[in-house]
Protein backbone atom coordinates (compact mmCIF):
# COMPACT_ATOMS: atom_id res chain seq x y z
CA UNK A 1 89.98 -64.77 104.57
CA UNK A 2 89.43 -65.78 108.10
CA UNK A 3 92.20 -66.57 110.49
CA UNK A 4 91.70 -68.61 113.85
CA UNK A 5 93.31 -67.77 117.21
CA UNK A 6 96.19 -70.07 116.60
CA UNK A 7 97.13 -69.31 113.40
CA UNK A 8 97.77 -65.54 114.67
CA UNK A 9 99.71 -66.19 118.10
CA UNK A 10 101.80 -68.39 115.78
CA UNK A 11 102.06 -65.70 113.21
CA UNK A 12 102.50 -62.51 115.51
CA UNK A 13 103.87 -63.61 119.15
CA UNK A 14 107.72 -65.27 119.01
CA UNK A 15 107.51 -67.48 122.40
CA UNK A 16 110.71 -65.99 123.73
CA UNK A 17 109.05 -62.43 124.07
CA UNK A 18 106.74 -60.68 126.64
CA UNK A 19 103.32 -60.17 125.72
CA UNK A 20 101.08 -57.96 127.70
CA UNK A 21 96.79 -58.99 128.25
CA UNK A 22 94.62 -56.89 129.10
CA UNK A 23 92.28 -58.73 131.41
CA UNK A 24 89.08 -56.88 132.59
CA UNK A 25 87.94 -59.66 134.79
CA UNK A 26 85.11 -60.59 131.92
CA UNK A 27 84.63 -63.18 129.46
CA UNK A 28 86.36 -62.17 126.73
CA UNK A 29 89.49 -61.65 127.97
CA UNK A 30 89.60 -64.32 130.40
CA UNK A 31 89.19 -66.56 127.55
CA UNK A 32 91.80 -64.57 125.87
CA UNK A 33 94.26 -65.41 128.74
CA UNK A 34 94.30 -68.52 128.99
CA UNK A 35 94.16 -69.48 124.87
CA UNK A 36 97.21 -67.26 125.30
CA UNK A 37 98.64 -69.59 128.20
CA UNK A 38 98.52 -72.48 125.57
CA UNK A 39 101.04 -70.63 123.45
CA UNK A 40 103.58 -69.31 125.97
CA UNK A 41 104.09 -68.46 129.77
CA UNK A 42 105.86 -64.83 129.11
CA UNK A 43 102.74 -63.00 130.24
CA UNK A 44 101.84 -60.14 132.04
CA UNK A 45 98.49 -59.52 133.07
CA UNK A 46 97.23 -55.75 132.82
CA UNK A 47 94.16 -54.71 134.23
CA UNK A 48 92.31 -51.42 134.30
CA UNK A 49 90.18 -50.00 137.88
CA UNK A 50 87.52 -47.71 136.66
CA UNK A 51 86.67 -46.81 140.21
CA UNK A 52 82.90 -47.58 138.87
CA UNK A 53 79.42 -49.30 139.57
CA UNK A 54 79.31 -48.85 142.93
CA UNK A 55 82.22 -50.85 143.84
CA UNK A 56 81.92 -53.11 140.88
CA UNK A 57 85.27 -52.64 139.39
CA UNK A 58 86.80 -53.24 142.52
CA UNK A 59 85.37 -56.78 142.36
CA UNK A 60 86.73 -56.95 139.00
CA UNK A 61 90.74 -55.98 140.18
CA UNK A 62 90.24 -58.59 142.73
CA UNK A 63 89.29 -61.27 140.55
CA UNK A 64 91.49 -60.44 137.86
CA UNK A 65 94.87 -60.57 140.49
CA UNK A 66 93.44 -63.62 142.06
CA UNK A 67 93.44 -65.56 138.19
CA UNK A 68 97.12 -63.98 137.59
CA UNK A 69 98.37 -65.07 141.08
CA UNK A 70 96.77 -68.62 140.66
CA UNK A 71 98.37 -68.78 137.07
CA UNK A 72 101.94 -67.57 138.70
CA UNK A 73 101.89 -64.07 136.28
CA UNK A 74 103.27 -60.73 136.67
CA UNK A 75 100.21 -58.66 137.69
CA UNK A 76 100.21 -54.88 136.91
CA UNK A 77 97.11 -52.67 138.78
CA UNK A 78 95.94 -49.13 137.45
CA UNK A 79 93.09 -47.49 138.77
CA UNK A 80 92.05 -44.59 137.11
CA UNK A 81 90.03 -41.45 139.07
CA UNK A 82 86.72 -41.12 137.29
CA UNK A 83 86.11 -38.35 135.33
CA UNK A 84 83.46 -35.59 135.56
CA UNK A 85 81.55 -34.13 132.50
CA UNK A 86 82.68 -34.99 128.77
CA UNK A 87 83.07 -38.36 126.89
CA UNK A 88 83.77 -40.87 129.91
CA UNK A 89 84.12 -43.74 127.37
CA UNK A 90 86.84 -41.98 125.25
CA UNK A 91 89.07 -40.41 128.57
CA UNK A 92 88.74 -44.11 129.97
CA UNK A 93 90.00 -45.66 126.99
CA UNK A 94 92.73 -43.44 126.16
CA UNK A 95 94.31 -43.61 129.93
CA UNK A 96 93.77 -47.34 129.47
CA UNK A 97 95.70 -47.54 126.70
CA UNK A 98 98.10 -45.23 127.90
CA UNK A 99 98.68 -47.32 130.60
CA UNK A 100 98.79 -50.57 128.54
CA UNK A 101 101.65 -48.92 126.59
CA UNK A 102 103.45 -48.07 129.80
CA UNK A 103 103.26 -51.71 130.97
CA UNK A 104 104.68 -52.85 127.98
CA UNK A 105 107.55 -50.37 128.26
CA UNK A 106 108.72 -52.08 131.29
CA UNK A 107 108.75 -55.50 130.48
CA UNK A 108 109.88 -54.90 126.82
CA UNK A 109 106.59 -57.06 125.59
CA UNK A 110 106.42 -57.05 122.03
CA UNK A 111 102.75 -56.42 121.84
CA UNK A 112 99.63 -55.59 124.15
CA UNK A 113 96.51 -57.97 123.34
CA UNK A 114 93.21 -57.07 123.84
CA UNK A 115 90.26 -59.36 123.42
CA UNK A 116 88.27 -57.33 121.04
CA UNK A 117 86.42 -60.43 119.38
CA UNK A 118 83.93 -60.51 115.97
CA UNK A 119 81.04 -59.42 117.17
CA UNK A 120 82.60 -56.59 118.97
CA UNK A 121 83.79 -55.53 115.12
CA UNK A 122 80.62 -55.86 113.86
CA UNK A 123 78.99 -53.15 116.05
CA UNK A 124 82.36 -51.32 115.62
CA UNK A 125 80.75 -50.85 111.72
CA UNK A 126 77.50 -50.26 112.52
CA UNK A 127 78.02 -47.77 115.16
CA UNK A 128 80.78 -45.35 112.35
CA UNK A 129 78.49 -46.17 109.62
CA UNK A 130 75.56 -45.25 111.22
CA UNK A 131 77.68 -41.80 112.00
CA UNK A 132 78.79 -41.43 108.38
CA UNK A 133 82.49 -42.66 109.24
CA UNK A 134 84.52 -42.69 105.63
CA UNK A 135 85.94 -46.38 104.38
CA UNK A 136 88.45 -46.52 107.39
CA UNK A 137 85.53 -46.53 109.71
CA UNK A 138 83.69 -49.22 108.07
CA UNK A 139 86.69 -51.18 107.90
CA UNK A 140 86.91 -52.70 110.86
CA UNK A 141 89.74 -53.08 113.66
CA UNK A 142 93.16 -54.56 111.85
CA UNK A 143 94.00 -58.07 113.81
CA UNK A 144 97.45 -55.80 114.46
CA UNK A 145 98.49 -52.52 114.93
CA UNK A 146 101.95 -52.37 114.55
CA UNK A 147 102.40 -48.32 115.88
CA UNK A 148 100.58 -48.48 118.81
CA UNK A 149 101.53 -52.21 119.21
CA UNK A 150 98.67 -53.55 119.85
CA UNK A 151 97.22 -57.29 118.68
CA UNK A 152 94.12 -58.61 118.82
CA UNK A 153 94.05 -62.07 118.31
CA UNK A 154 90.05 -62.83 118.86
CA UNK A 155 89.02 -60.32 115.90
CA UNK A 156 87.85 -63.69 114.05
CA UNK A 157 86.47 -65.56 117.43
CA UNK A 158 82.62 -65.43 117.43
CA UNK A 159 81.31 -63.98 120.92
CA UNK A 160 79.07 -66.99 121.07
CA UNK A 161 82.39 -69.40 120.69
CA UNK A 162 84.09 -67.68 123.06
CA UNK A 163 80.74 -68.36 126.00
CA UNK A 164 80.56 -71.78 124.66
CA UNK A 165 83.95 -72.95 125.58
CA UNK A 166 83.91 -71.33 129.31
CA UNK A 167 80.43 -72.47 130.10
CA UNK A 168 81.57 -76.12 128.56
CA UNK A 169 85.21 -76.09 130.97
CA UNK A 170 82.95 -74.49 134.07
CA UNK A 171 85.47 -71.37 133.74
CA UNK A 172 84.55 -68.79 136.15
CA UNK A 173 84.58 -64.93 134.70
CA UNK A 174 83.21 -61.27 136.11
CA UNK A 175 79.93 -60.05 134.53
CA UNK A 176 79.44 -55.81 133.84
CA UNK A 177 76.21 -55.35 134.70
CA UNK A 178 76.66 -52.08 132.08
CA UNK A 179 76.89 -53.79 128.97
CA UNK A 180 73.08 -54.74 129.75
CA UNK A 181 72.58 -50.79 129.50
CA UNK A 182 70.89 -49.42 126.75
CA UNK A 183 71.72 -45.79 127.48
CA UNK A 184 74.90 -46.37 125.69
CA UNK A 185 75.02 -46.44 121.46
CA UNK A 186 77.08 -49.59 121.46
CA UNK A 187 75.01 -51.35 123.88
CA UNK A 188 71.37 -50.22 121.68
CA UNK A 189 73.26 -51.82 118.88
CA UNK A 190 74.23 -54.83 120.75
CA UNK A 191 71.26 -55.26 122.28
CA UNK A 192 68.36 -54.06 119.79
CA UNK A 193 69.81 -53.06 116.23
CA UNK A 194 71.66 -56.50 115.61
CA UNK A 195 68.73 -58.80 117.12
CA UNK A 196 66.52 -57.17 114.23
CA UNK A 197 69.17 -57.71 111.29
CA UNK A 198 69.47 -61.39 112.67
CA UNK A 199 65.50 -61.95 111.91
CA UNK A 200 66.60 -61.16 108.07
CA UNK A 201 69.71 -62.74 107.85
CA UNK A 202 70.46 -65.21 110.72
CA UNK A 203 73.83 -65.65 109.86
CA UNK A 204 74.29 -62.11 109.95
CA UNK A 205 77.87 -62.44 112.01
CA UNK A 206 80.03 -64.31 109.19
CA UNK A 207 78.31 -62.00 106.23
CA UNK A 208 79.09 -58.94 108.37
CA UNK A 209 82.83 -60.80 108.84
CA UNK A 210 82.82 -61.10 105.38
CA UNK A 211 81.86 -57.67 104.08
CA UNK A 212 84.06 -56.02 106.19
CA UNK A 213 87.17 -58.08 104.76
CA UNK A 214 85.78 -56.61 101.48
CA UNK A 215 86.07 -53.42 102.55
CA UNK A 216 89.23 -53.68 103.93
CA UNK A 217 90.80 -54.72 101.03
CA UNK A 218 89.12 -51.80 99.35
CA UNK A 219 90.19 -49.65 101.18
CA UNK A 220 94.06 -50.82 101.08
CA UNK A 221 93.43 -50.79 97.16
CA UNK A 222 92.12 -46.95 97.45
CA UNK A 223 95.33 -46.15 100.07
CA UNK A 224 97.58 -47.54 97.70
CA UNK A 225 96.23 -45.53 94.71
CA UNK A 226 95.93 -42.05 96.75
CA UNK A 227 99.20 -42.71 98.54
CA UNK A 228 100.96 -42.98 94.76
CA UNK A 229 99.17 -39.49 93.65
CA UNK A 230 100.13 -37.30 96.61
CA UNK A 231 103.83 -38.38 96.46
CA UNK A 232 104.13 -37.08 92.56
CA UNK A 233 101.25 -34.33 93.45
CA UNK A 234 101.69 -32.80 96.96
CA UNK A 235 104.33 -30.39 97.88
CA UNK A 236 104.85 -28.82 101.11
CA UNK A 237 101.00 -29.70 102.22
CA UNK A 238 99.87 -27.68 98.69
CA UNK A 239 98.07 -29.19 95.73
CA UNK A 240 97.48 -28.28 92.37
CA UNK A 241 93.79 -28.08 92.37
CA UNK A 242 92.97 -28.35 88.68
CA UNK A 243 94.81 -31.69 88.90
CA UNK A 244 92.98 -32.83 92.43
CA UNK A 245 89.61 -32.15 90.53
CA UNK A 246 90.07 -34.57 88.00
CA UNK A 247 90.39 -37.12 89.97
CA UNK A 248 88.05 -39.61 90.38
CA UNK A 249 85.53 -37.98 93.47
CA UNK A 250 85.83 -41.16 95.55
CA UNK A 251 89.99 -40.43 95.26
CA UNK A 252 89.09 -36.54 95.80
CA UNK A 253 87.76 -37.76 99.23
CA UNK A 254 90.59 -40.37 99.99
CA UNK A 255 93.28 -37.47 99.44
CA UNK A 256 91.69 -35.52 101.99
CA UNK A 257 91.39 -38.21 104.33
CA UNK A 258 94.72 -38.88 104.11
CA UNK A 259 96.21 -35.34 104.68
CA UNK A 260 94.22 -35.22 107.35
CA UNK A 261 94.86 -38.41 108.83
CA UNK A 262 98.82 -37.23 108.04
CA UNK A 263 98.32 -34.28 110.29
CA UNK A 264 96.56 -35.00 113.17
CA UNK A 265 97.56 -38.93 113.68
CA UNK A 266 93.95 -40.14 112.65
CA UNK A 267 90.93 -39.74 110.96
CA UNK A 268 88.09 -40.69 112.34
CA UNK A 269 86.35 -37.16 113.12
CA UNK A 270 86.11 -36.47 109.38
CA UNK A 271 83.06 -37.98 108.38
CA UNK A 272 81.33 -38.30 105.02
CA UNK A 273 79.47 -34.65 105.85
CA UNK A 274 82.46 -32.39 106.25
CA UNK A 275 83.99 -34.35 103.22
CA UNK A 276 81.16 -33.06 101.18
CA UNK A 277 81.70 -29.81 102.95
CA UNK A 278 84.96 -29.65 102.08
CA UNK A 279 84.21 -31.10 98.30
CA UNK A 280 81.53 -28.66 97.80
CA UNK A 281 83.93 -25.80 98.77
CA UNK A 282 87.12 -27.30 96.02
CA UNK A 283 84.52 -27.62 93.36
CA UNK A 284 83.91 -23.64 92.95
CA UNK A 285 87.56 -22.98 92.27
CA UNK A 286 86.69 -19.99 94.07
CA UNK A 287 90.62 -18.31 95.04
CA UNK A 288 89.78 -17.04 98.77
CA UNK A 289 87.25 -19.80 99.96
CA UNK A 290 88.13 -21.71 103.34
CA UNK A 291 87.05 -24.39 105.23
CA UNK A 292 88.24 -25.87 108.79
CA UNK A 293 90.28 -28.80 108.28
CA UNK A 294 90.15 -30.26 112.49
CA UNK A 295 91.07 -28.10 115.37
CA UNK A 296 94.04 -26.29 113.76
CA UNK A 297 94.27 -26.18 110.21
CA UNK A 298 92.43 -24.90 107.25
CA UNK A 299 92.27 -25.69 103.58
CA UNK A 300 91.97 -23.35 101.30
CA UNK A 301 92.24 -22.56 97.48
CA UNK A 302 94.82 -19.77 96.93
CA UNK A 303 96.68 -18.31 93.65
CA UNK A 304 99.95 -18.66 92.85
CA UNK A 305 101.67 -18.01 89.16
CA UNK A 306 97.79 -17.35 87.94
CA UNK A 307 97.90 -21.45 89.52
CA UNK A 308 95.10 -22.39 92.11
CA UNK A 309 96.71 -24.33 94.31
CA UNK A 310 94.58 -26.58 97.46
CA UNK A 311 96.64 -25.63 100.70
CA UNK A 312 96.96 -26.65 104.30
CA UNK A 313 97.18 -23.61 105.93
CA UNK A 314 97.36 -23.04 110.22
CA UNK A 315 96.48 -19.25 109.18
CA UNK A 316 93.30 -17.18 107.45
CA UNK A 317 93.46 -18.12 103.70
CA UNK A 318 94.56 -15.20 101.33
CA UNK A 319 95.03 -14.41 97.52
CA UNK A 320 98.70 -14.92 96.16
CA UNK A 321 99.40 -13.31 92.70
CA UNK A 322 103.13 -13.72 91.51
């Protein structure tokens, strides 16, 4: 099922509430704006400095307060230092949304939207299941996420829609002369990957659309199922393991995607390899074996009451006889 951009401001945004946009200065999100404009007036307009392209984000912040000013909205300016060394992408998009949240703090908005359209879910899939993400990672962005409050109304808008109807109503935007750049993953799979999967199937963006609704609905289907077993199975982050390995392997792998997704907040860093890992490690039944579990924990199989137990453990697994 599809939804338009009506159909979830209606659903989503009561019109006596705040909403805050994030508006980079670019297409997207100008469109985003002013669809949003057509729904109510109880906007505030959040916009991000990288301090990047040689002054090009400063053109951006200018632009972007102009548009507020000229449509009378609360403007709200962060401009974030860049960083040196590491994953720029990730550190700029976690202070973004840091900063998003803060926004919406003051002004008691009940959601932030961001203009993350179709296409830009599309190359969301490619790029995690080109990295061997597990079913959450080929599922797509949701249209909401109610925890970190964030909506995002376009997730059904073609990109192609979204030119069409600023190039037809003369709508001036910002360009980022960085999306052009192929030195970034998103941008080869943007620019070269998707180009070749459009010679086989040309209308590659609705069966993409389509497929990843499938999997979404999978994937609530597995939650649903694993989320049953561990509340009758799991006890103080410890599993009986002869019951884990009958399980079907596909809701062997969804239990430990959820513990670990239950410990550390999310779960995209365990990938289909360190499942198998992980899998490959269960299997033996070995009492003693280990295997790191993220940053802090481990899981291990340990021996209880002549029991082998799976455990979550922030220590060096161990034997138990009792």
């Amino acid at each position: 099922m599809t939804y338009s951009l009506k159909s979830i401001l209606n659903k989503y945004i009561p019109k006596n509430r705040n909403i805050v946009v994030g508006v980079s200065g670019g297409p997207d999100s100008v469109y985003l704006l002013l669809q949003c404009l057509g729904h109510t007036n109880n906007i505030i307009v959040a916009h991000v400095n990288h301090g990047t392209r040689n002054g090009g984000s400063d053109k951006d912040a200018i632009f972007t307060e102009k548009l507020a000013k000229k449509l009378s909205l609360p403007f709200e300016l962060k401009k974030i230092a860049k960083k040196n060394g590491g994953n720029s992408e990730e550190f700029f998009r976690n202070r973004r949304y840091e900063f998003f949240e803060k926004i919406r703090k003051k002004y008691k908005a009940a959601w932030i939207l961001t203009a993350h359209h179709q296409n830009d879910n599309i190359e969301t899939v490619l790029f995690n299941l080109t990295k061997g993400s597990f079913l959450d990672g080929i599922s797509g962005m949701e249209i909401a996420d109610p925890k970190r409050h964030l909506l995002r109304p376009l997730l059904f808008t073609p990109k192609k829609e979204i030119l069409d109807h600023l190039k037809k109503n003369r709508i001036p935007f910002m360009r980022d002369t960085t999306n052009k750049s192929t030195v970034y993953a998103r941008n080869r799979i943007r620019h070269r990957v998707i180009p070749q999967l459009k010679t086989i199937n040309d209308g590659l963006e609705q069966t993409m659309s389509n497929s990843i609704q499938n999997y979404r609905e999978l994937r609530d289907y597995l939650n649903q199922t694993t989320n049953t077993w561990l509340e009758q199975n799991s006890r103080e982050n410890t599993i009986n393991l002869t019951d884990f390995l009958k399980l079907h392997p596909v809701i062997q792998k969804s239990v430990l995607f959820r513990l670990y997704e239950n410990y550390y907040g999310e779960g995209k860093k365990l990938n289909q390899k360190h499942l198998e890992q992980i899998m490959g490690v269960l299997s033996g039944g070995a009492t003693g074996r280990k295997k790191e579990f993220g940053k802090d924990l481990f899981i291990c199989i340990e021996k209880r009451s002549k029991i082998a137990l799976l455990v979550l453990n922030k220590r060096k697994c161990h034997k138990i006889s009792k």
